[in-house]
C-alpha atoms as a PDB file:
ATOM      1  CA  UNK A   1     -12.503  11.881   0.187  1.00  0.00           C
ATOM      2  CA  UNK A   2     -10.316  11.244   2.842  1.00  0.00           C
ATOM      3  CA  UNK A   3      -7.617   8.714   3.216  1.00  0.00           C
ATOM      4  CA  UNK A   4      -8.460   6.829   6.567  1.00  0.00           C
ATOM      5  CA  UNK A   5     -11.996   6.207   7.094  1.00  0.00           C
ATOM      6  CA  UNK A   6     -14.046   4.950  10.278  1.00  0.00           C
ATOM      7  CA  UNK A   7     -15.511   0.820  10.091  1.00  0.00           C
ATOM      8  CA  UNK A   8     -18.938   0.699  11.850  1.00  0.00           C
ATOM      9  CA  UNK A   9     -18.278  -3.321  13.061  1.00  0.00           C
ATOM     10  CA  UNK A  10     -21.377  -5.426  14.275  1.00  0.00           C
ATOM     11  CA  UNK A  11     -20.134  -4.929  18.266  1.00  0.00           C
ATOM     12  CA  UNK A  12     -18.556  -1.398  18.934  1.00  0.00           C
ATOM     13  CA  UNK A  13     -18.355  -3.037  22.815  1.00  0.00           C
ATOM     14  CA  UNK A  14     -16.687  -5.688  21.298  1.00  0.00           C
ATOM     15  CA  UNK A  15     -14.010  -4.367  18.529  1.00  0.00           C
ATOM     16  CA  UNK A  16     -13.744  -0.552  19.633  1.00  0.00           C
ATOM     17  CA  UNK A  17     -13.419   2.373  17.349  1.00  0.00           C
ATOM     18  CA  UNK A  18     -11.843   0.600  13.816  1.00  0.00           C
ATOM     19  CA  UNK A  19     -10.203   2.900  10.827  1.00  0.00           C
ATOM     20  CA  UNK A  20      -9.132   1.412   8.052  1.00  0.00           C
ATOM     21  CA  UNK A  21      -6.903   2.932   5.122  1.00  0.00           C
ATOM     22  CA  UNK A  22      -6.066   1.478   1.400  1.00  0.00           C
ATOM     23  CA  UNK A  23      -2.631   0.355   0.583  1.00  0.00           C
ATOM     24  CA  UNK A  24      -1.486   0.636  -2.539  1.00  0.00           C
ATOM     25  CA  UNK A  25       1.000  -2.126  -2.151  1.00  0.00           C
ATOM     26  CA  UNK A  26      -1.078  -4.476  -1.565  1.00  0.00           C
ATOM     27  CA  UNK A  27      -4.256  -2.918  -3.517  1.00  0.00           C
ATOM     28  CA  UNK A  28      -6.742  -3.502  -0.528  1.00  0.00           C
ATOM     29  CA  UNK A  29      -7.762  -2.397   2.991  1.00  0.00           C
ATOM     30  CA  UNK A  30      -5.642  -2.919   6.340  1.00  0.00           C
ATOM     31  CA  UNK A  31      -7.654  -2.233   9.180  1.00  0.00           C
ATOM     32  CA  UNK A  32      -6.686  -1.043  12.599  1.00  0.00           C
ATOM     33  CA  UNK A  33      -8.622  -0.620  16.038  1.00  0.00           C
ATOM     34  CA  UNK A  34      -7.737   2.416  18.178  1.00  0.00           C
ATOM     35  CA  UNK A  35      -8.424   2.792  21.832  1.00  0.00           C
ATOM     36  CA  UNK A  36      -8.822   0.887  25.025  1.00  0.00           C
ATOM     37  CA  UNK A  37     -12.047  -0.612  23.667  1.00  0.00           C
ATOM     38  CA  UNK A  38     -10.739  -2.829  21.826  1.00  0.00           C
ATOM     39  CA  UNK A  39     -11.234  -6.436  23.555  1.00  0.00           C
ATOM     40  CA  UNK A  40     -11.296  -8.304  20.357  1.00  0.00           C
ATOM     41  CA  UNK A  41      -7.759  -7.483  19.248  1.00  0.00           C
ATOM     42  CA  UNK A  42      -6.600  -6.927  22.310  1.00  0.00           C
ATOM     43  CA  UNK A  43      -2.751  -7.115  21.492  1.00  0.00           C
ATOM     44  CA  UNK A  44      -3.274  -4.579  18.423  1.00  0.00           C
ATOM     45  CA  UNK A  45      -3.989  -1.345  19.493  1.00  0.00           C
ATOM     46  CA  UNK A  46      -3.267   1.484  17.688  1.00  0.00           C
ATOM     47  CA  UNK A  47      -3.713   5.341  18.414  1.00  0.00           C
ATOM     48  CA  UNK A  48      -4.688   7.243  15.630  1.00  0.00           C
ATOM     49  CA  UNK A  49      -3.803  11.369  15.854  1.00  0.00           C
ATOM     50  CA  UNK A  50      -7.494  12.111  14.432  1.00  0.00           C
ATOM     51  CA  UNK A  51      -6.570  13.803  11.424  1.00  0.00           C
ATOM     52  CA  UNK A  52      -8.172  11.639   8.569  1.00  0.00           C
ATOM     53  CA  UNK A  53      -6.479  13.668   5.906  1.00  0.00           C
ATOM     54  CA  UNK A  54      -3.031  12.986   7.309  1.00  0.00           C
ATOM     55  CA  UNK A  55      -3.170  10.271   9.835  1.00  0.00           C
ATOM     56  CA  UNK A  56      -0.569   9.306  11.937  1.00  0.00           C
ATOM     57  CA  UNK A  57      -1.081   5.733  13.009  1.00  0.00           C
ATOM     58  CA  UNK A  58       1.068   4.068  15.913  1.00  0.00           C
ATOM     59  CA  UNK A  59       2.792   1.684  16.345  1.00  0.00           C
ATOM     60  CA  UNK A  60       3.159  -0.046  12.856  1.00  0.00           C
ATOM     61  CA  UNK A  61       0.717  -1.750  10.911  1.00  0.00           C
ATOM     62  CA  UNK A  62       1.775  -5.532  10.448  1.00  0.00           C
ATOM     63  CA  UNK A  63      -0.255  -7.078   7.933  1.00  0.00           C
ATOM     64  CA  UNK A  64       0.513 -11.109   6.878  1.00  0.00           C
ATOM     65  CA  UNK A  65      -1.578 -13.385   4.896  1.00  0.00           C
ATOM     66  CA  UNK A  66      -0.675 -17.474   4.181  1.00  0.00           C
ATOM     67  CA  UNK A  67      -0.743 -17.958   0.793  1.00  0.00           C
ATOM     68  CA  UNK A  68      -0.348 -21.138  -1.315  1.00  0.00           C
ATOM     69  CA  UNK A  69       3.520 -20.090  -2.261  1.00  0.00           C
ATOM     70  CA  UNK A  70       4.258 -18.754   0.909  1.00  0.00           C
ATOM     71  CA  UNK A  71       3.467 -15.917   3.198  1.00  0.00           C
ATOM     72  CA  UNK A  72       3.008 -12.300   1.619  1.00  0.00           C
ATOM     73  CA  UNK A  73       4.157  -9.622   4.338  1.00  0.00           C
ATOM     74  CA  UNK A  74       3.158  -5.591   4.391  1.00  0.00           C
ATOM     75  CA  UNK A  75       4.956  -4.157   7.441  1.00  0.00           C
ATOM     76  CA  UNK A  76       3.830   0.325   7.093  1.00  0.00           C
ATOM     77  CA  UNK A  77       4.456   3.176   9.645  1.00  0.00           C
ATOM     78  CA  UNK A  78       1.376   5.720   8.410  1.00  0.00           C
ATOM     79  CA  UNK A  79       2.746   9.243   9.390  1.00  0.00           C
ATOM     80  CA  UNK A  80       1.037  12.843   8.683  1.00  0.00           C
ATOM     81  CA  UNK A  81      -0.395  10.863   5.443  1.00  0.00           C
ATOM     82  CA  UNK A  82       2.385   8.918   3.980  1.00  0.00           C
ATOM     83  CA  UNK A  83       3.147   5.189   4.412  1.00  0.00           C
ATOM     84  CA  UNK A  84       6.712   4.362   4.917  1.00  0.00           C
ATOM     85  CA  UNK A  85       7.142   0.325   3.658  1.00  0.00           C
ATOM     86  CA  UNK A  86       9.623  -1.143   5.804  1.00  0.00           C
ATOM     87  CA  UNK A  87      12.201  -3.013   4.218  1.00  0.00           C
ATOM     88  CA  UNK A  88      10.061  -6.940   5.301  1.00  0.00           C
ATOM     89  CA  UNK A  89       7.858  -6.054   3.173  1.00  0.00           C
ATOM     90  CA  UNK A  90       7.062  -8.971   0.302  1.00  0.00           C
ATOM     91  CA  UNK A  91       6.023  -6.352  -2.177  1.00  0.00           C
ATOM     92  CA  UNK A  92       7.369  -4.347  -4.459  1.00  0.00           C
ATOM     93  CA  UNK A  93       6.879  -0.645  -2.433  1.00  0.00           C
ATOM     94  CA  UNK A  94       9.121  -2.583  -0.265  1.00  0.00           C
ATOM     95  CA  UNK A  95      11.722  -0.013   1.525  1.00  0.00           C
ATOM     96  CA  UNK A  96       9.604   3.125  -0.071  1.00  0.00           C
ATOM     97  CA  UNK A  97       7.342   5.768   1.313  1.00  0.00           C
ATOM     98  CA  UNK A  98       4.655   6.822  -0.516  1.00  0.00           C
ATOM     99  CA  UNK A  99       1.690   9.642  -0.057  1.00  0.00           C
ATOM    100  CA  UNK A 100      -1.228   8.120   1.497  1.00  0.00           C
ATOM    101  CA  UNK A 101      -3.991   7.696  -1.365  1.00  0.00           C
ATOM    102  CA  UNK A 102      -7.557   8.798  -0.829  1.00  0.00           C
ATOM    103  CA  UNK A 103      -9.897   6.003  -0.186  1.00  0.00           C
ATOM    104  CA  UNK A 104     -11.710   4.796  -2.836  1.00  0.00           C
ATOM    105  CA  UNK A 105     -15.288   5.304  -3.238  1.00  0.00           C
ATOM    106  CA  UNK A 106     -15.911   1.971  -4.238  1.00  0.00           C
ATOM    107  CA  UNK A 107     -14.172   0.028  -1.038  1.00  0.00           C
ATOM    108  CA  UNK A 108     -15.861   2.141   1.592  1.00  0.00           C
ATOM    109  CA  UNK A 109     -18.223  -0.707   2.186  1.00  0.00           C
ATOM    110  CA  UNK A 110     -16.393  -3.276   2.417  1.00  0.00           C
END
């Protein structure tokens, strides 16, 4: 299985070519769309090296969500496979790099 994996969205005109990969931090998908495509997040574009074994992502991957006691933070460089957790992070990988898992079978719908 590979560890970055292509999302077919509703409007490829729209939202581009999308990858997403699983963080283990967080236990759940961050998503990124690569290439001049990309209307629909037009201030987040990545570019992606095409290696879906060991991706290499650019620029970072800021991910924030509101939640009720505060705002949780996952701030990743993904780099020939391995995700480097800045040190804003909110979790605990906060500061580490890790080995990019496989994706799991089970998300690759989602």
């Amino acid at each position: 299985m590979p560890k970055l994996v292509p999302v077919r969205p509703h409007d490829l005109d729209v939202c581009g070519d999308m990858y997403k990969f699983y963080c283990p931090a967080c236990g759940e998908c961050h998503w990124v769309a690569v290439g001049p495509r990309s209307v629909w997040l037009q201030n987040l574009r990545w570019q992606f090296n095409g290696d879906f074994d060991k991706p290499t992502i650019n620029p970072s991957v800021l991910v924030t969500r509101k939640m009720p006691n505060g705002e949780t933070r996952c701030h990743t460089f993904v780099r020939e496979g391995r995700i480097q957790y800045l040190s804003d992070c909110t979790h605990a990988l906060a500061g580490q790099t890790v080995d990019l898992p496989e994706f799991p079978k089970e998300l690759e719908n989602e």
